[in-house]
N, C-alpha and C. Protein backbone atom coordinates (compact mmCIF):
# COMPACT_ATOMS: atom_id res chain seq x y z
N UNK A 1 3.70 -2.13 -21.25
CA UNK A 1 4.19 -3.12 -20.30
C UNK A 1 3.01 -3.98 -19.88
N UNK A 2 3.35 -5.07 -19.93
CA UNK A 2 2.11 -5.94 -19.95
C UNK A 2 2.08 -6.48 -18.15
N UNK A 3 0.83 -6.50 -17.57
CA UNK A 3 0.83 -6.60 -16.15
C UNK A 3 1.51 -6.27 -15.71
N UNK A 4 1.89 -5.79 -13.95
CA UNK A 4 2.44 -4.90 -13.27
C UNK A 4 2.44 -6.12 -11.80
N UNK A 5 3.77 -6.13 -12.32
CA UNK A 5 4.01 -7.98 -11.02
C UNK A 5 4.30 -6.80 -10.00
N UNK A 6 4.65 -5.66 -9.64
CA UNK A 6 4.64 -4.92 -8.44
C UNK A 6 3.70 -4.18 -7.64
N UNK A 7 2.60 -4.42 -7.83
CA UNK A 7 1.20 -3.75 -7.91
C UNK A 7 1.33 -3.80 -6.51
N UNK A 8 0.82 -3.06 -5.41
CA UNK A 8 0.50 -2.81 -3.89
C UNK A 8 -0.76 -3.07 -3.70
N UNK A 9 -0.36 -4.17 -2.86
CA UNK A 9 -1.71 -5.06 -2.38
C UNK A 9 -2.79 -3.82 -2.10
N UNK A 10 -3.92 -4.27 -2.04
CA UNK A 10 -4.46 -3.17 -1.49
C UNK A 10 -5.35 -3.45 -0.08
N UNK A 11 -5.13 -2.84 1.14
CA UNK A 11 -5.53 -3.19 2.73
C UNK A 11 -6.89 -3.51 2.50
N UNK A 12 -7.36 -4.44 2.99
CA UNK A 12 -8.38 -4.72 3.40
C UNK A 12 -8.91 -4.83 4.86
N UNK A 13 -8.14 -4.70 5.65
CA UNK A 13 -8.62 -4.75 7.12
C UNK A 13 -7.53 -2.99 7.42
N UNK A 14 -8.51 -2.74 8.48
CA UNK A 14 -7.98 -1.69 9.42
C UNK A 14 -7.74 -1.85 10.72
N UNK A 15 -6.91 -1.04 11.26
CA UNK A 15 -6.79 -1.46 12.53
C UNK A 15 -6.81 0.37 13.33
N UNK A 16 -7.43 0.13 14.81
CA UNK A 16 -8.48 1.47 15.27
C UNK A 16 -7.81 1.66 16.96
N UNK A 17 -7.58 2.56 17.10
CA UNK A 17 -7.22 2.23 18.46
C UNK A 17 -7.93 2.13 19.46
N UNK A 18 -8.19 1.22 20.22
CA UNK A 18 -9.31 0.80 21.47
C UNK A 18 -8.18 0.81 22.91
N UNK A 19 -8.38 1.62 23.47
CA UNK A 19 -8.45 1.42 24.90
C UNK A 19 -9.24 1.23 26.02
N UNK A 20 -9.22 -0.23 26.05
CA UNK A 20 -9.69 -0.98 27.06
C UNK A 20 -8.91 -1.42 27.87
N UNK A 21 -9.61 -2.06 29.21
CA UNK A 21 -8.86 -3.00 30.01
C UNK A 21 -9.27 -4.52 29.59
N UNK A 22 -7.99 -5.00 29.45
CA UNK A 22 -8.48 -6.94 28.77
C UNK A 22 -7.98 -7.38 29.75
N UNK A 23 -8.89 -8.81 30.11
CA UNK A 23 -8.49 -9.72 31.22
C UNK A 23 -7.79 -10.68 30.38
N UNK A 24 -6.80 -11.06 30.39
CA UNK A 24 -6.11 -12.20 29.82
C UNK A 24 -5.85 -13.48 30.69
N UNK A 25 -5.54 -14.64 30.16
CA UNK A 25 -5.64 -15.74 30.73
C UNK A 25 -4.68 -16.41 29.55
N UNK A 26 -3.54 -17.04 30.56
CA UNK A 26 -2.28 -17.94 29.79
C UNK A 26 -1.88 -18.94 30.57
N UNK A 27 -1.86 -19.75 30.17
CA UNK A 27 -2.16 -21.21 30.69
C UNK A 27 -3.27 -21.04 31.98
N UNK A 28 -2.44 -20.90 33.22
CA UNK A 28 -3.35 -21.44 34.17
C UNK A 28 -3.63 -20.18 34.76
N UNK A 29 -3.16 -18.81 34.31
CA UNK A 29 -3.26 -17.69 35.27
C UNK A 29 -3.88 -16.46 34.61
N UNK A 30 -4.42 -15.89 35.35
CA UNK A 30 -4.87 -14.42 34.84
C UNK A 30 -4.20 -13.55 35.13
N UNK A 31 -4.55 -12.43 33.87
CA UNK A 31 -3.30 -11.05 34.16
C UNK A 31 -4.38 -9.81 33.60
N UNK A 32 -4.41 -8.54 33.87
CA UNK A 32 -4.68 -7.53 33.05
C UNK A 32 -3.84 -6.91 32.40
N UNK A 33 -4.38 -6.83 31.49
CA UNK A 33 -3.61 -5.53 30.75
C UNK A 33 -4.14 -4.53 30.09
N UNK A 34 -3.62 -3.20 28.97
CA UNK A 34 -4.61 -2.39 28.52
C UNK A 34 -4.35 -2.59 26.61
N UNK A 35 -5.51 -2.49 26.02
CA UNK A 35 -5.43 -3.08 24.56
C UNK A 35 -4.96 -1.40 24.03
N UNK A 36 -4.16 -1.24 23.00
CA UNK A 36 -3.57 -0.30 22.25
C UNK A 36 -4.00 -0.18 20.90
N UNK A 37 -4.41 -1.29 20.20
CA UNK A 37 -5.45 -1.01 19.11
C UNK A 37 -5.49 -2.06 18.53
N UNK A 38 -6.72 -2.52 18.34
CA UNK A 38 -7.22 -3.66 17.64
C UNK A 38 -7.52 -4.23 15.99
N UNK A 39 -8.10 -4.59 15.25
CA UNK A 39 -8.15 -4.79 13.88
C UNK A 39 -9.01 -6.51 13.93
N UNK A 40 -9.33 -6.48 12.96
CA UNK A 40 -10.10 -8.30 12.73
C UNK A 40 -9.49 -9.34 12.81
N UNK A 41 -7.77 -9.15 12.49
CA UNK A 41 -7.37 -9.97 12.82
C UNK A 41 -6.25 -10.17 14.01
N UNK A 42 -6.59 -9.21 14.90
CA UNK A 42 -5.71 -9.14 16.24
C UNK A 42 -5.88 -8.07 17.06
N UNK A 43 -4.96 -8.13 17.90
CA UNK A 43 -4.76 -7.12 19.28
C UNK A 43 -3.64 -6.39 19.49
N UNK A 44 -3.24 -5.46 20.00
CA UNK A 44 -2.06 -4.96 20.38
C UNK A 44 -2.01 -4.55 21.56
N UNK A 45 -1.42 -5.11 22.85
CA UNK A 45 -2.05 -4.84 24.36
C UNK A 45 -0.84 -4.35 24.74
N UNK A 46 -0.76 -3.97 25.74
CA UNK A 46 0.26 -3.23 27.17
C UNK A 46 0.01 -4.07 28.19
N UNK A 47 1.29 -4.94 28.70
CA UNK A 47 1.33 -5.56 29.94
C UNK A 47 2.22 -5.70 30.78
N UNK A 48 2.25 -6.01 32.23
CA UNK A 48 3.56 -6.20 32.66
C UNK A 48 4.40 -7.92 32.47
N UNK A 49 2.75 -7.95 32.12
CA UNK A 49 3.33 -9.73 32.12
C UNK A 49 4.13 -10.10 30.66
N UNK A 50 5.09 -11.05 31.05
CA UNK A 50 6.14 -11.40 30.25
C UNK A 50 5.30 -12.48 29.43
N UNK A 51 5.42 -12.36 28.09
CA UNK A 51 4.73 -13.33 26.95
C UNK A 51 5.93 -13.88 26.48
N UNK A 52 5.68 -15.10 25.57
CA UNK A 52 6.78 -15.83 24.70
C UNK A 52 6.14 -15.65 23.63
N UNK A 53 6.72 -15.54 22.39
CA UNK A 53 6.35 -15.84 21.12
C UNK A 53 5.74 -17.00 21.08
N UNK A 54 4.24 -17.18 20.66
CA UNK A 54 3.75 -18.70 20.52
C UNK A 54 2.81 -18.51 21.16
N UNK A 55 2.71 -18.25 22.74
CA UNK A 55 2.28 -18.56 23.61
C UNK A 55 0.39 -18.06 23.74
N UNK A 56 -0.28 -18.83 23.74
CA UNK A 56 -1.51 -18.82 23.28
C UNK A 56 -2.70 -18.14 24.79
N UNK A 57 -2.95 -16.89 24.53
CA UNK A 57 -3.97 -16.25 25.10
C UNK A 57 -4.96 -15.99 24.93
N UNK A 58 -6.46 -16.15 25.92
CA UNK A 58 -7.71 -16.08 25.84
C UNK A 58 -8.03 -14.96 26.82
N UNK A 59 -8.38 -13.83 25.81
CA UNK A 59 -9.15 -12.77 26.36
C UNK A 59 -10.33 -12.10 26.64
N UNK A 60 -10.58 -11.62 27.25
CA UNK A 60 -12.22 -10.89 27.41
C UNK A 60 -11.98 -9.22 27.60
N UNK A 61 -12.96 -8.52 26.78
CA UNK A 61 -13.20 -7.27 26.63
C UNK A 61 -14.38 -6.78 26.33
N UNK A 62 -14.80 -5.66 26.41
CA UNK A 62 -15.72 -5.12 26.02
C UNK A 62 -15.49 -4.16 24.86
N UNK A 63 -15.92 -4.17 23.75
CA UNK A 63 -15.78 -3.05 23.01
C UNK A 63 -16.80 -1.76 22.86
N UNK A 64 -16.73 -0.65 22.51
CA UNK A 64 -17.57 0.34 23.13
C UNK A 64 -19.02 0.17 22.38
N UNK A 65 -19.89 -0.03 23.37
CA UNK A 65 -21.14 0.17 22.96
C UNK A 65 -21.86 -1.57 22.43
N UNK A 66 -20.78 -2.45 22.78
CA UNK A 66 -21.41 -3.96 22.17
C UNK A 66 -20.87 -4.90 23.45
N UNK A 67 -21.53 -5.80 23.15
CA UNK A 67 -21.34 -6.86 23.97
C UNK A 67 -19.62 -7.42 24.52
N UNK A 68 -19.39 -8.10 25.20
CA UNK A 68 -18.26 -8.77 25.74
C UNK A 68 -17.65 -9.28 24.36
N UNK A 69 -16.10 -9.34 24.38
CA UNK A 69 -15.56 -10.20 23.77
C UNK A 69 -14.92 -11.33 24.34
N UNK A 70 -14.75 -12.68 23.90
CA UNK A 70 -14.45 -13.43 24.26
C UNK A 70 -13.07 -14.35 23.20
N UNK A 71 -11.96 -13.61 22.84
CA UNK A 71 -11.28 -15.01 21.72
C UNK A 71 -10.36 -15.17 22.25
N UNK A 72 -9.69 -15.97 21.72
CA UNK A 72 -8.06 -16.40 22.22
C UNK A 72 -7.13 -16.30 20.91
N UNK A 73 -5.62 -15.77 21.12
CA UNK A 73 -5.01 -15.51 20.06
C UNK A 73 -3.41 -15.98 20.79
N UNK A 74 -2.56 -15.93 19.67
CA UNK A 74 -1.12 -16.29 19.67
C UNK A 74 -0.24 -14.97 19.58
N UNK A 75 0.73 -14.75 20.69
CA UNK A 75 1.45 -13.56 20.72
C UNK A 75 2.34 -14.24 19.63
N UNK A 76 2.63 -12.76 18.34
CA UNK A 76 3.21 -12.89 17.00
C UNK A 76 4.74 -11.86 17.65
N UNK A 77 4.63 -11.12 18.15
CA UNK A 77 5.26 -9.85 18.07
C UNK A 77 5.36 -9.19 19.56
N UNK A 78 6.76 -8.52 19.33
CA UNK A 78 6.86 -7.86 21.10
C UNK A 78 7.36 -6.78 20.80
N UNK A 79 7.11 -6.01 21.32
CA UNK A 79 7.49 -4.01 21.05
C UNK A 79 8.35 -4.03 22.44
N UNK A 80 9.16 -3.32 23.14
CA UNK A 80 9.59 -3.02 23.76
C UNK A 80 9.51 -1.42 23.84
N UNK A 81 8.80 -0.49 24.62
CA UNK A 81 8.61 0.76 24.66
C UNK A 81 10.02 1.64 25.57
N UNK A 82 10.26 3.09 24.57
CA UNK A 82 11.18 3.48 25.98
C UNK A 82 11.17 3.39 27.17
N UNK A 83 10.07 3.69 27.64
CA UNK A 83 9.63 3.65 28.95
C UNK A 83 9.34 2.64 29.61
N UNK A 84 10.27 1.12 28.96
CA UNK A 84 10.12 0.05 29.30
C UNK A 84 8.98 -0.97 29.20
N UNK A 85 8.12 -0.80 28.68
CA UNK A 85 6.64 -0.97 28.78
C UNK A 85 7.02 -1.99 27.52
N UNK A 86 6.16 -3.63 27.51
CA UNK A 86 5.95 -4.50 26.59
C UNK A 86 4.53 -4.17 25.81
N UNK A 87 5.01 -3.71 24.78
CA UNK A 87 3.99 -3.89 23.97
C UNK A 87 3.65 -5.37 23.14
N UNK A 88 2.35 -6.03 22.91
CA UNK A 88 2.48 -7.62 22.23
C UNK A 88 1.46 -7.77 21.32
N UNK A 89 1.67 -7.85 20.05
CA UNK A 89 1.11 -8.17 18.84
C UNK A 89 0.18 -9.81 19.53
N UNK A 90 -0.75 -9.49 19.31
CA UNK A 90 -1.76 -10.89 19.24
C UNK A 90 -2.37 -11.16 18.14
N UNK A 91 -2.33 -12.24 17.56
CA UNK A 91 -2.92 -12.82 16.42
C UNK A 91 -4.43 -13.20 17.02
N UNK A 92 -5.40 -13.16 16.50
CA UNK A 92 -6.48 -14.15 16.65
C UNK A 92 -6.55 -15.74 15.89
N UNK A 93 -6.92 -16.09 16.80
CA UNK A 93 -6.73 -17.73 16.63
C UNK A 93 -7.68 -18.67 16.23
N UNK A 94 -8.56 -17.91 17.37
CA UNK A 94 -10.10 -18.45 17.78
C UNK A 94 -10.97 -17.86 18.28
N UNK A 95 -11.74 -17.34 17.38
CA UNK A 95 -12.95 -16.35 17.52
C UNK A 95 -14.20 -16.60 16.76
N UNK A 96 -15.37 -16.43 17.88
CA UNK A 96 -16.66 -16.55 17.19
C UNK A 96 -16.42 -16.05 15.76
N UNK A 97 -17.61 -16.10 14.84
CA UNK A 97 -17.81 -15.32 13.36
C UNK A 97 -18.87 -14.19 13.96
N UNK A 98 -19.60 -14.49 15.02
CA UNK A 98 -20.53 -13.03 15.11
C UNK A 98 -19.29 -11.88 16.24
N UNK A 99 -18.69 -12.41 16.78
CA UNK A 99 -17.24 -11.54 17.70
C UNK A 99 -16.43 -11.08 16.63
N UNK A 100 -15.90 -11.98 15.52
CA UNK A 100 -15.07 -11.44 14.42
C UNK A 100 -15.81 -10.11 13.35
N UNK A 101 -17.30 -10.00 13.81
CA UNK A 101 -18.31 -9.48 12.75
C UNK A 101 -18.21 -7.92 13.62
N UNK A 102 -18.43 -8.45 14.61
CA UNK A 102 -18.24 -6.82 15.43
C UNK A 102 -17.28 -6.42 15.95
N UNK A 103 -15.93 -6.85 15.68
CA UNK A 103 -14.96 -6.12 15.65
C UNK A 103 -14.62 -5.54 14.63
N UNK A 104 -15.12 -6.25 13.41
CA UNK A 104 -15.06 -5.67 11.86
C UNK A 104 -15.87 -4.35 12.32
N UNK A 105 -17.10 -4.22 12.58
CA UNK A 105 -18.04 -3.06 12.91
C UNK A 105 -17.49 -2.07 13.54
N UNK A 106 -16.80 -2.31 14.49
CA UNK A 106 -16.04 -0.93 15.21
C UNK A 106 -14.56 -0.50 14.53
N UNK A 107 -14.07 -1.50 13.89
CA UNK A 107 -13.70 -1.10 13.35
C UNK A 107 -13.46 -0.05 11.95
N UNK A 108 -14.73 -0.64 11.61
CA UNK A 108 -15.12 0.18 10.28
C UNK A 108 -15.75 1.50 10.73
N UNK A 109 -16.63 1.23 11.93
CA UNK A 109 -17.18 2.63 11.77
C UNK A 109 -15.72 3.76 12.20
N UNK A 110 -15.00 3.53 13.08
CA UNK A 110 -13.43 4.34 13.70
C UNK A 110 -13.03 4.62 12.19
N UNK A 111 -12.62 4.07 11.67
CA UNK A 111 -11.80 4.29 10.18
C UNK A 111 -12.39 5.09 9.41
N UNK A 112 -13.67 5.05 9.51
CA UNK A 112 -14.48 6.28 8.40
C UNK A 112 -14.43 7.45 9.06
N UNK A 113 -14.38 7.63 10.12
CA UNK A 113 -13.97 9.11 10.63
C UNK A 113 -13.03 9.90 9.97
């Protein structure tokens, strides 16, 4: 059989679970919430605050052992938890390349465990 058109991509990014507290900021207001696990190309937070699909957030965190983060991303996705709790997929949007470099880093080192 010549090539294999069903072949499984193969992952290149991981995603690690970080619990932090993130300050978020959407349009004109700030909110906290707590991050559920991260990856290079996004976030997955816990909040009470109500997001829209689209709706474009700039966050700050610390990740363990490195400097502040600073990006802003687009809520993709909304979880709804039993316990009522919004879970929200964040895309990254807009992020340094040395912020995108060390989230790759914690990430990678979590995953080799």
């Amino acid at each position: 059989m010549e090539g294999n058109s069903h072949a499984i991509a193969t992952r290149t990014s991981y995603k690690v679970i970080l619990k932090a507290t993130v300050h978020g900021r959407e349009r004109e207001s700030s909110f906290l919430c707590t991050s559920r696990d991260i990856s290079t190309s996004g976030i997955l937070i816990e909040t009470d605050r109500e997001l829209a699909k689209g709706d474009r957030v700039t966050f700050t965190f610390f990740l363990p052992g490195a400097s502040q983060v600073v990006a802003e991303g687009e809520m993709v996705r909304t979880e709804e938890k039993g316990d009522g709790a919004l879970h929200y997929g964040i895309r990254f949007v807009d992020i340094k390349e040395e912020t995108r470099q060390a989230i790759e880093r914690f990430v990678d080192s979590l995953s080799r465990e």
